[in-house]
N, C-alpha and C. Protein backbone atom coordinates (compact mmCIF):
# COMPACT_ATOMS: atom_id res chain seq x y z
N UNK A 1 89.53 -21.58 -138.32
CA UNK A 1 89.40 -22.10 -139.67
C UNK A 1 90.63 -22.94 -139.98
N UNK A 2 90.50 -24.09 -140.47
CA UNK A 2 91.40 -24.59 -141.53
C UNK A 2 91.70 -25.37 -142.94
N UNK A 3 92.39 -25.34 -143.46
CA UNK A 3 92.53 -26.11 -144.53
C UNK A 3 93.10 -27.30 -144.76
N UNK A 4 92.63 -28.58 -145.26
CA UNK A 4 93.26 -29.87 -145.28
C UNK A 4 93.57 -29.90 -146.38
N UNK A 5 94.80 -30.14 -146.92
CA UNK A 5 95.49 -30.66 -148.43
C UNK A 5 96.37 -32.34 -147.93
N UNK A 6 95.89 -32.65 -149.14
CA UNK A 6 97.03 -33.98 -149.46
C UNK A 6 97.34 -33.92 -150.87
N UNK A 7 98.77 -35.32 -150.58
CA UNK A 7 99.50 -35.11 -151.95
C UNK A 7 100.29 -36.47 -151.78
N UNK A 8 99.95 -37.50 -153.11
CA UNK A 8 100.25 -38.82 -153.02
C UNK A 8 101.86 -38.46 -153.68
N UNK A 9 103.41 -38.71 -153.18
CA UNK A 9 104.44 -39.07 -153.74
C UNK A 9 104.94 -39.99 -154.09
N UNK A 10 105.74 -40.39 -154.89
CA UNK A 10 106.51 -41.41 -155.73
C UNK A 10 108.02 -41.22 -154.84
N UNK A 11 107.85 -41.64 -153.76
CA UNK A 11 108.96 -41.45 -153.02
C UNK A 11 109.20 -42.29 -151.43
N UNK A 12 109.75 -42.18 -150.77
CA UNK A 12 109.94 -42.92 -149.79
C UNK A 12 109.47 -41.46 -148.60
N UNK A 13 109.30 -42.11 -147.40
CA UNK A 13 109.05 -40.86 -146.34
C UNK A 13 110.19 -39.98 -146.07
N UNK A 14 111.66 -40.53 -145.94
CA UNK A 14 112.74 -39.76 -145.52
C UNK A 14 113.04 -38.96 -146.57
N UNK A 15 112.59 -39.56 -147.85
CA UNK A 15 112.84 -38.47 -149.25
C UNK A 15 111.89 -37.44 -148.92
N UNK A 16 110.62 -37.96 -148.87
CA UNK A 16 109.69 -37.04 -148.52
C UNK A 16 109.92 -35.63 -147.66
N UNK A 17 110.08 -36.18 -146.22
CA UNK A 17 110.72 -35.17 -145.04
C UNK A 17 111.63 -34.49 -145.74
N UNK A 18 112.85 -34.95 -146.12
CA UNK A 18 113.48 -33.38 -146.77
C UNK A 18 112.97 -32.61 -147.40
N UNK A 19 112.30 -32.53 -148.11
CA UNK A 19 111.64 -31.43 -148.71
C UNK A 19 110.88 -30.46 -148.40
N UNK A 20 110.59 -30.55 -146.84
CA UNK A 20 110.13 -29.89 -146.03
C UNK A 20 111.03 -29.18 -144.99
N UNK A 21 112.51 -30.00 -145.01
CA UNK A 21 113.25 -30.09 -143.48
C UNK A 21 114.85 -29.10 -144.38
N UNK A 22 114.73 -29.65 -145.35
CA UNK A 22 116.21 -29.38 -145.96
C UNK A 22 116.21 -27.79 -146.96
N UNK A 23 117.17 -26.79 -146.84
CA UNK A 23 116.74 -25.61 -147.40
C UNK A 23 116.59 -25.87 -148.98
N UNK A 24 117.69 -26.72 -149.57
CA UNK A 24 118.24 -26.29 -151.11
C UNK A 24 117.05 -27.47 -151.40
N UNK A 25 116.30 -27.95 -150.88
CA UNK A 25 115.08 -29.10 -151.12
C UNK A 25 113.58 -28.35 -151.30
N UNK A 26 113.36 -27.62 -149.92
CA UNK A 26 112.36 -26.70 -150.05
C UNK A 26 112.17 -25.58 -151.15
N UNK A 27 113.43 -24.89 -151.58
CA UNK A 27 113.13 -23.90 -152.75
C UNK A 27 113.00 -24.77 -154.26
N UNK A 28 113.04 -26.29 -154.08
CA UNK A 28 112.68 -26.29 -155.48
C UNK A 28 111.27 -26.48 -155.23
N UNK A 29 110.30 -26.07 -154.36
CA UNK A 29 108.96 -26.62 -154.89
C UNK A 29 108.24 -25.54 -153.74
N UNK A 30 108.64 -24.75 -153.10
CA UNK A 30 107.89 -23.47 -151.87
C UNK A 30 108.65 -22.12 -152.33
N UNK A 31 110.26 -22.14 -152.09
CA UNK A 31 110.28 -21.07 -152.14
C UNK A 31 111.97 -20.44 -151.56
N UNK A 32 113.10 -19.92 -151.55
CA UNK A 32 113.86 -19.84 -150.72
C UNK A 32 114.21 -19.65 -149.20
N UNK A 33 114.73 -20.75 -148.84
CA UNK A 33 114.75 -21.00 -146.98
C UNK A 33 116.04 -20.81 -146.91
N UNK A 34 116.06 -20.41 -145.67
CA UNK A 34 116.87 -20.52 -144.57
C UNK A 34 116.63 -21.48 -143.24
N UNK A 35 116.91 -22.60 -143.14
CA UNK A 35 116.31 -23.16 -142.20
C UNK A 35 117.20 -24.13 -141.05
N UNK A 36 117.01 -24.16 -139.87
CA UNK A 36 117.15 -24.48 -138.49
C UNK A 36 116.50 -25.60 -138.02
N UNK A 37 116.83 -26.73 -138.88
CA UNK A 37 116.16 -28.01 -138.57
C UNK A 37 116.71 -28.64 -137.32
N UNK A 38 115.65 -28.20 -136.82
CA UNK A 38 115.41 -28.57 -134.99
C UNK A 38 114.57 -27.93 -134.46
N UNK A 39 113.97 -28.69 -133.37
CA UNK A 39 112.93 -28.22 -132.99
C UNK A 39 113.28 -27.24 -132.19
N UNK A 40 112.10 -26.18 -132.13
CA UNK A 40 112.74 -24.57 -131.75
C UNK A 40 113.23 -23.68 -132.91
N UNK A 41 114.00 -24.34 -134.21
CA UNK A 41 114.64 -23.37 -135.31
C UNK A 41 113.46 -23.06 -135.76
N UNK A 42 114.63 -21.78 -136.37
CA UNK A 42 113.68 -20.86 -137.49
C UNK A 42 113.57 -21.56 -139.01
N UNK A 43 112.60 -21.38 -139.52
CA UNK A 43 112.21 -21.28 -141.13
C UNK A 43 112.21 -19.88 -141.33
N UNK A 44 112.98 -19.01 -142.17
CA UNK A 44 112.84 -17.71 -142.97
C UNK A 44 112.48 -18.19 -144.06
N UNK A 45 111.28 -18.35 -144.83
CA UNK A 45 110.60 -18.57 -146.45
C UNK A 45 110.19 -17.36 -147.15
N UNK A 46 111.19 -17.35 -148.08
CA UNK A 46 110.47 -16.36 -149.03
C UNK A 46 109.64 -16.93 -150.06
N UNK A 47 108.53 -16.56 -149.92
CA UNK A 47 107.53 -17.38 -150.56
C UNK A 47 106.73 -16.27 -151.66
N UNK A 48 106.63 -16.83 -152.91
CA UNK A 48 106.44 -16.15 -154.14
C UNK A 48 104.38 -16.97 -154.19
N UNK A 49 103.31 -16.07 -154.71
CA UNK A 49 102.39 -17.22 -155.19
C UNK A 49 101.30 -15.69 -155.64
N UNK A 50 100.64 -15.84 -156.93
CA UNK A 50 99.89 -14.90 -157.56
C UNK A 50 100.61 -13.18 -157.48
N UNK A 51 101.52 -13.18 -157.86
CA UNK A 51 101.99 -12.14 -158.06
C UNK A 51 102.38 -10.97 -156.70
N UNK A 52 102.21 -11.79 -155.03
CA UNK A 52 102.54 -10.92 -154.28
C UNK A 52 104.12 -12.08 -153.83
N UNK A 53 105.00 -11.39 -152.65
CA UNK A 53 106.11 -11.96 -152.12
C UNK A 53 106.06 -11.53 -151.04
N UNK A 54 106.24 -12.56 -150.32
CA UNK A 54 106.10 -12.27 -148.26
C UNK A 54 107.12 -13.28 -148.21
N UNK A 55 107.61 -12.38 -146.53
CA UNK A 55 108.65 -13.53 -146.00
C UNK A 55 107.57 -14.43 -144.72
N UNK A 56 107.48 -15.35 -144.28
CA UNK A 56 107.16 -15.83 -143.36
C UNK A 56 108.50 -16.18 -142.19
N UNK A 57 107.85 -16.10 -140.88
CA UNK A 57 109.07 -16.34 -140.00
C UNK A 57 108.57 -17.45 -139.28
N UNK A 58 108.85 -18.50 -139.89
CA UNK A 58 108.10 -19.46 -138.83
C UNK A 58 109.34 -20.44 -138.27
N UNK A 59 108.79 -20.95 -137.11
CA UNK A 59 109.25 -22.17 -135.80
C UNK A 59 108.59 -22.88 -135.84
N UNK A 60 109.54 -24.18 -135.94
CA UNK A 60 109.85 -25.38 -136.38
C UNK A 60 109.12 -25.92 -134.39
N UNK A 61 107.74 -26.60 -134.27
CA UNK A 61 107.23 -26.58 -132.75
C UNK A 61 107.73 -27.85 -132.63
N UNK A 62 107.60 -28.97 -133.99
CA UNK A 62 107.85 -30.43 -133.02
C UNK A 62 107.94 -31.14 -134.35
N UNK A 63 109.11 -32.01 -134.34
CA UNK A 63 109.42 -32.78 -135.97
C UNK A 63 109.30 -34.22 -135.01
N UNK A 64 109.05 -35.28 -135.67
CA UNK A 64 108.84 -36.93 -135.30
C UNK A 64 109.18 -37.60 -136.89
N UNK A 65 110.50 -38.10 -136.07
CA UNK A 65 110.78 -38.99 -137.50
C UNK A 65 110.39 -39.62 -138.42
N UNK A 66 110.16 -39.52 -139.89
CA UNK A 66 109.42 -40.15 -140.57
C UNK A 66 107.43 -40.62 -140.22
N UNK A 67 107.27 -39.17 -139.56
CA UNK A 67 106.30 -39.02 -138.99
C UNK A 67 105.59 -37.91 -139.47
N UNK A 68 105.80 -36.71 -138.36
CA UNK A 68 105.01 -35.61 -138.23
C UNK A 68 106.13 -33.77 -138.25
N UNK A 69 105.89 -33.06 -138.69
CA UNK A 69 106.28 -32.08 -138.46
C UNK A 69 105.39 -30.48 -138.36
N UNK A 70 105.55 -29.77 -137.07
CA UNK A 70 104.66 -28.69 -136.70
C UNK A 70 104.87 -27.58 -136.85
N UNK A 71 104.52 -26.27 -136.97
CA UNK A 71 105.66 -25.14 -137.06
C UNK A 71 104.48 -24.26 -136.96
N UNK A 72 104.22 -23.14 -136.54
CA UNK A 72 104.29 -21.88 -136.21
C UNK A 72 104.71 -20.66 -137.77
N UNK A 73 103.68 -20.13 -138.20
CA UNK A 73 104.20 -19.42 -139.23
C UNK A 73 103.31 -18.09 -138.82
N UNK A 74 104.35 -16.95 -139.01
CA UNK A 74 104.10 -15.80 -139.33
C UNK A 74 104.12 -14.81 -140.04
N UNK A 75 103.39 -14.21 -140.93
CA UNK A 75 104.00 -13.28 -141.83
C UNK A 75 104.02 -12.04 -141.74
N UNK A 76 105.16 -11.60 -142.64
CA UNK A 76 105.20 -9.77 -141.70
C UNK A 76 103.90 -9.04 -142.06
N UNK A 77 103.95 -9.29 -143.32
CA UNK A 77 102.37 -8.78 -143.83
C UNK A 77 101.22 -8.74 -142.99
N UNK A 78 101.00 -9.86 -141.83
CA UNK A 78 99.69 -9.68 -141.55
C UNK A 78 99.83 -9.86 -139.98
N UNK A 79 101.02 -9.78 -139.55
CA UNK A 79 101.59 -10.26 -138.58
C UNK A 79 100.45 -11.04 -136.97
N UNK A 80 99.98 -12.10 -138.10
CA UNK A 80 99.20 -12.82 -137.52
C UNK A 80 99.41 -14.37 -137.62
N UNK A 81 99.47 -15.05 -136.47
CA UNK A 81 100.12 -16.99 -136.50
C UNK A 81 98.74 -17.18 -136.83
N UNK A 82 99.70 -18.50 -137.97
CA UNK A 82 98.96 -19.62 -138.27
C UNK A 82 99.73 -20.86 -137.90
N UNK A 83 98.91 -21.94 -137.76
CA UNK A 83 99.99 -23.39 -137.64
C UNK A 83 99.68 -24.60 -138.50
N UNK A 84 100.57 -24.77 -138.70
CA UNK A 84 100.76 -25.83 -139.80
C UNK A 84 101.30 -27.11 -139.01
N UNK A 85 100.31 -28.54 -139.78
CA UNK A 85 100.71 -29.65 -139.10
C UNK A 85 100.73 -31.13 -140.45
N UNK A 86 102.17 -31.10 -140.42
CA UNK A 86 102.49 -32.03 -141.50
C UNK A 86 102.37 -33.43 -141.50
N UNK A 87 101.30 -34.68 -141.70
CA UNK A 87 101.62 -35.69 -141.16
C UNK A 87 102.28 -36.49 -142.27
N UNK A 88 103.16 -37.34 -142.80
CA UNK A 88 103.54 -38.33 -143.48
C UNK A 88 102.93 -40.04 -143.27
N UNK A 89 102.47 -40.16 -144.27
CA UNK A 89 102.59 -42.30 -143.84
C UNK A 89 103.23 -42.65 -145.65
N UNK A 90 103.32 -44.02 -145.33
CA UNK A 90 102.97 -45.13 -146.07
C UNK A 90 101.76 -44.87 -146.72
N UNK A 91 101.36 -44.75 -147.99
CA UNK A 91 99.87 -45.05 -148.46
C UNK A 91 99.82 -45.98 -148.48
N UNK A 92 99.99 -47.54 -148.40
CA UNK A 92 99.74 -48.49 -148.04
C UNK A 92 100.73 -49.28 -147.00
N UNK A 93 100.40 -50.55 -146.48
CA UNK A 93 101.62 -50.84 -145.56
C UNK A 93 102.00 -51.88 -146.16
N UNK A 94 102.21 -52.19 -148.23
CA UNK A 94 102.57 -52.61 -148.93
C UNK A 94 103.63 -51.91 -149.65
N UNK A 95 103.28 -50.60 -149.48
CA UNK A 95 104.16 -49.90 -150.44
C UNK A 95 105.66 -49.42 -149.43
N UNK A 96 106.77 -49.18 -150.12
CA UNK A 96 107.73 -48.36 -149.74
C UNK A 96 108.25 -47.01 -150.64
N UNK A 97 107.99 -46.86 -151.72
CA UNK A 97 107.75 -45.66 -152.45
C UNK A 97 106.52 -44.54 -152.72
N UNK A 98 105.81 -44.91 -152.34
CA UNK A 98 104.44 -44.23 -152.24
C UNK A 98 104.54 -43.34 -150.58
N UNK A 99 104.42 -42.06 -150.43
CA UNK A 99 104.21 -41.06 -149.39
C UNK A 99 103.11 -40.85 -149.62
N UNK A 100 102.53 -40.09 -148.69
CA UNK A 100 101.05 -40.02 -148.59
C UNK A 100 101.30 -38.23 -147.78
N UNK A 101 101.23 -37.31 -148.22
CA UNK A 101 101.47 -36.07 -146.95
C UNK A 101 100.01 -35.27 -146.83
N UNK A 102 99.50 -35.34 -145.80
CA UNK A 102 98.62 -34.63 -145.26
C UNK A 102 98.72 -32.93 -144.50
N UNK A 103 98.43 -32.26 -145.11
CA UNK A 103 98.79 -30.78 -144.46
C UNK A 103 97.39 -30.44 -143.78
N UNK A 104 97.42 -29.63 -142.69
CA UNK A 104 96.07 -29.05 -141.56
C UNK A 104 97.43 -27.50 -141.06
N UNK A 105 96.32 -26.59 -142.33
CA UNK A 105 96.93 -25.34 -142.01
C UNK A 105 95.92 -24.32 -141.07
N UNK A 106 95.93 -24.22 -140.29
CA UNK A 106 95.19 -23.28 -138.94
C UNK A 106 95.32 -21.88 -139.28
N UNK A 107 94.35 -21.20 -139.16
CA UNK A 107 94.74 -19.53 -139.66
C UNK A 107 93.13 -18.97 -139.73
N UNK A 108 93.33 -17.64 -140.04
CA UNK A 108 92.22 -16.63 -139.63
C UNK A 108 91.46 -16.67 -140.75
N UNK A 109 90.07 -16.81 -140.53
CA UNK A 109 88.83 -16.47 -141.70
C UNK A 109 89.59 -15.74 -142.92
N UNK A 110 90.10 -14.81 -143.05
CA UNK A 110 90.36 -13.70 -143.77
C UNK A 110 91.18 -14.42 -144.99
N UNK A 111 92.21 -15.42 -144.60
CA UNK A 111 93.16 -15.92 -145.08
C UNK A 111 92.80 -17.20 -146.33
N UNK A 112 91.65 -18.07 -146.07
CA UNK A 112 90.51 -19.12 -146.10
C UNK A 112 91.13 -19.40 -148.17
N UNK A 113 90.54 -18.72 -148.50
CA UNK A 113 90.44 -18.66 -150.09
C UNK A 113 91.84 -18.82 -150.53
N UNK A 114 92.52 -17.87 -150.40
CA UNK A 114 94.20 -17.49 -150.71
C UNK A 114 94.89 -18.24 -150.16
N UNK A 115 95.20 -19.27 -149.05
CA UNK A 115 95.82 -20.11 -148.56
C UNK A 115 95.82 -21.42 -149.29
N UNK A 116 94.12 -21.80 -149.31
CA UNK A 116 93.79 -22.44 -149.88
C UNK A 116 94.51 -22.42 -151.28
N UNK A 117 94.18 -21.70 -152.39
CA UNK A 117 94.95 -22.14 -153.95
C UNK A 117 96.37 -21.87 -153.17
N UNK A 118 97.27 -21.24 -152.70
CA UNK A 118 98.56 -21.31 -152.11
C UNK A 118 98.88 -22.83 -152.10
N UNK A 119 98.37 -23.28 -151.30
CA UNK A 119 98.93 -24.96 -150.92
C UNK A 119 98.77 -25.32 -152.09
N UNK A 120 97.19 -25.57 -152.50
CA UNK A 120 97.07 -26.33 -154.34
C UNK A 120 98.15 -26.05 -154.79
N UNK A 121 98.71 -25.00 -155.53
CA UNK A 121 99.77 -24.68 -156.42
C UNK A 121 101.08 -25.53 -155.76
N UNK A 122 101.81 -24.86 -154.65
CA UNK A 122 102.59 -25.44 -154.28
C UNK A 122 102.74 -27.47 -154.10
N UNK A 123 101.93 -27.87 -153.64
CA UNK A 123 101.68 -29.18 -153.83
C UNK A 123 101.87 -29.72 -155.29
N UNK A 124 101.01 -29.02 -155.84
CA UNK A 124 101.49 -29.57 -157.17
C UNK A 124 102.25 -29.43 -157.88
N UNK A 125 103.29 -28.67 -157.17
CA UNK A 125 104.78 -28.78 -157.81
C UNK A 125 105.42 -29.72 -157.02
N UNK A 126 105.43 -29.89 -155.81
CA UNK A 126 106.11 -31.03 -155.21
C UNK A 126 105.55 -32.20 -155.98
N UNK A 127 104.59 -32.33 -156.06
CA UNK A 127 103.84 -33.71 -156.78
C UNK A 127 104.81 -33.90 -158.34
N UNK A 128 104.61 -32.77 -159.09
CA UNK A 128 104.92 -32.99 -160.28
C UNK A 128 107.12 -33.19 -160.57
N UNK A 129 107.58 -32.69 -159.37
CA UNK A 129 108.37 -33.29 -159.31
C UNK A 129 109.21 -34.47 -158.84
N UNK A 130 108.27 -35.31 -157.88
CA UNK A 130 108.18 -36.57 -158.28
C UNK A 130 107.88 -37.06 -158.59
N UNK A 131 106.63 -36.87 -159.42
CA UNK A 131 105.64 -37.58 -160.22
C UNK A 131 105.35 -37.56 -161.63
N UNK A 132 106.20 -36.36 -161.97
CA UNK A 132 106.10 -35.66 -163.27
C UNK A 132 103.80 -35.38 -163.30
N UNK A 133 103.66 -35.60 -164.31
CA UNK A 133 102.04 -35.39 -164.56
C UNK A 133 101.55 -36.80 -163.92
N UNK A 134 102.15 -37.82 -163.29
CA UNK A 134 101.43 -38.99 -162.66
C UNK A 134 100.68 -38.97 -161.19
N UNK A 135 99.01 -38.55 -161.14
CA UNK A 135 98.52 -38.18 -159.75
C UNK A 135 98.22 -39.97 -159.29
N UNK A 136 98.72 -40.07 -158.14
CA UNK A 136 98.51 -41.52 -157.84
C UNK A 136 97.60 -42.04 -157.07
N UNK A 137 96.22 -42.70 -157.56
CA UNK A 137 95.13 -42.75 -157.15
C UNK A 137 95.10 -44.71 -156.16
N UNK A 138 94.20 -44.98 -155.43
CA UNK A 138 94.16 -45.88 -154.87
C UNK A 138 94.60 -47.27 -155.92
N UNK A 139 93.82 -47.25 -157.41
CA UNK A 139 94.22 -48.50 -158.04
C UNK A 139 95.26 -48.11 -158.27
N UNK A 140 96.67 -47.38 -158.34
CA UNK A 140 97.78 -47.56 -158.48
C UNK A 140 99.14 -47.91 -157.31
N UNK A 141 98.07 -48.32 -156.32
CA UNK A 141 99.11 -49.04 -155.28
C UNK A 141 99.43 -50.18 -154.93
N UNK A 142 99.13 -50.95 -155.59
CA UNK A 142 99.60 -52.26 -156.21
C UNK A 142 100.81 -52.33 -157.09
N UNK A 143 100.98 -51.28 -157.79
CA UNK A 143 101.95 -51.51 -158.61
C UNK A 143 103.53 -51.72 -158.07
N UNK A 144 104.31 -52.45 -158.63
CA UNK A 144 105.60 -52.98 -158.48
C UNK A 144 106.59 -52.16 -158.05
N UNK A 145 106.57 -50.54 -159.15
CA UNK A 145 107.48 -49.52 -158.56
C UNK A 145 107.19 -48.95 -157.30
N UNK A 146 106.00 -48.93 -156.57
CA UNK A 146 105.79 -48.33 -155.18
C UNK A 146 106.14 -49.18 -154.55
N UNK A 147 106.41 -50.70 -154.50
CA UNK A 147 106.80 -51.49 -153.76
C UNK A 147 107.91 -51.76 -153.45
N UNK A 148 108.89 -51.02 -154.25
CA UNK A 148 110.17 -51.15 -154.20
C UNK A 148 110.44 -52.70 -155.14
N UNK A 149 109.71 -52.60 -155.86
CA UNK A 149 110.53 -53.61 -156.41
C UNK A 149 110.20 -53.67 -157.88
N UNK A 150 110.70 -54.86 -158.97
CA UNK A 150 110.19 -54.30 -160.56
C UNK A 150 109.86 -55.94 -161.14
């Protein structure tokens, strides 16, 4: 089974990637890390969502610059892998502020529902903090500020 989420940012890709890659970046919008950015490191996430708290122990399988990042997550709770596969672009190959992040989270039937609103929520705090309440739909990629310019 898996789940596909996306999430349009008001940001550039390398802004983007930290927020995935960098610890004091990740807890404003997942959760508190400890993290080993390199491939092979650990992610320790303490991750908060509907009133339970798990740590996940996941490895960091394969990062590609301003690209892609893979990882391996486990939680003690169910002590069963899932994998997560992060891709980044350009939403257009006009824009330079506009990210585009695609998530493909891999994991067991059981998990399906609860993973699912997990990402929703979380996404939409990354969103809303670069975006404040602005979801950025195809007619807004034309505009001047994604282009880097005014």
């Amino acid at each position: 089974m898996f789940i596909h989420k996306k999430v349009r940012l008001n940001a550039s890709i390398t802004q983007s990637m930290r927020f995935f890659l960098i610890d004091k970046e990740v807890a404003k919008w997942l959760g508190d890390a400890t993290i080993e950015n390199k491939k092979g490191g650990r992610f320790m996430l303490n991750l908060e969502f509907e009133d339970k708290t798990w740590v996940s122990d996941t490895i960091l399988l394969e990062k590609v610059f301003e690209r892609l990042i893979k990882f391996d997550m486990i939680t003690a709770e169910a002590n069963l892998p899932s994998s997560v596969e992060i891709n980044f672009m350009p939403c257009t190959s006009k824009t330079e502020y506009c990210t585009e992040i695609h998530l493909v989270h891999r994991h067991t039937k059981d998990e399906q529902d609860f993973m699912s609103r997990f990402w929703d929520e979380k996404f939409d705090k990354l969103r809303k903090y670069f975006n404040s309440d602005w979801i950025i739909e195809d007619r807004d990629l034309v505009l001047s500020d994604l282009k880097g310019g005014f």
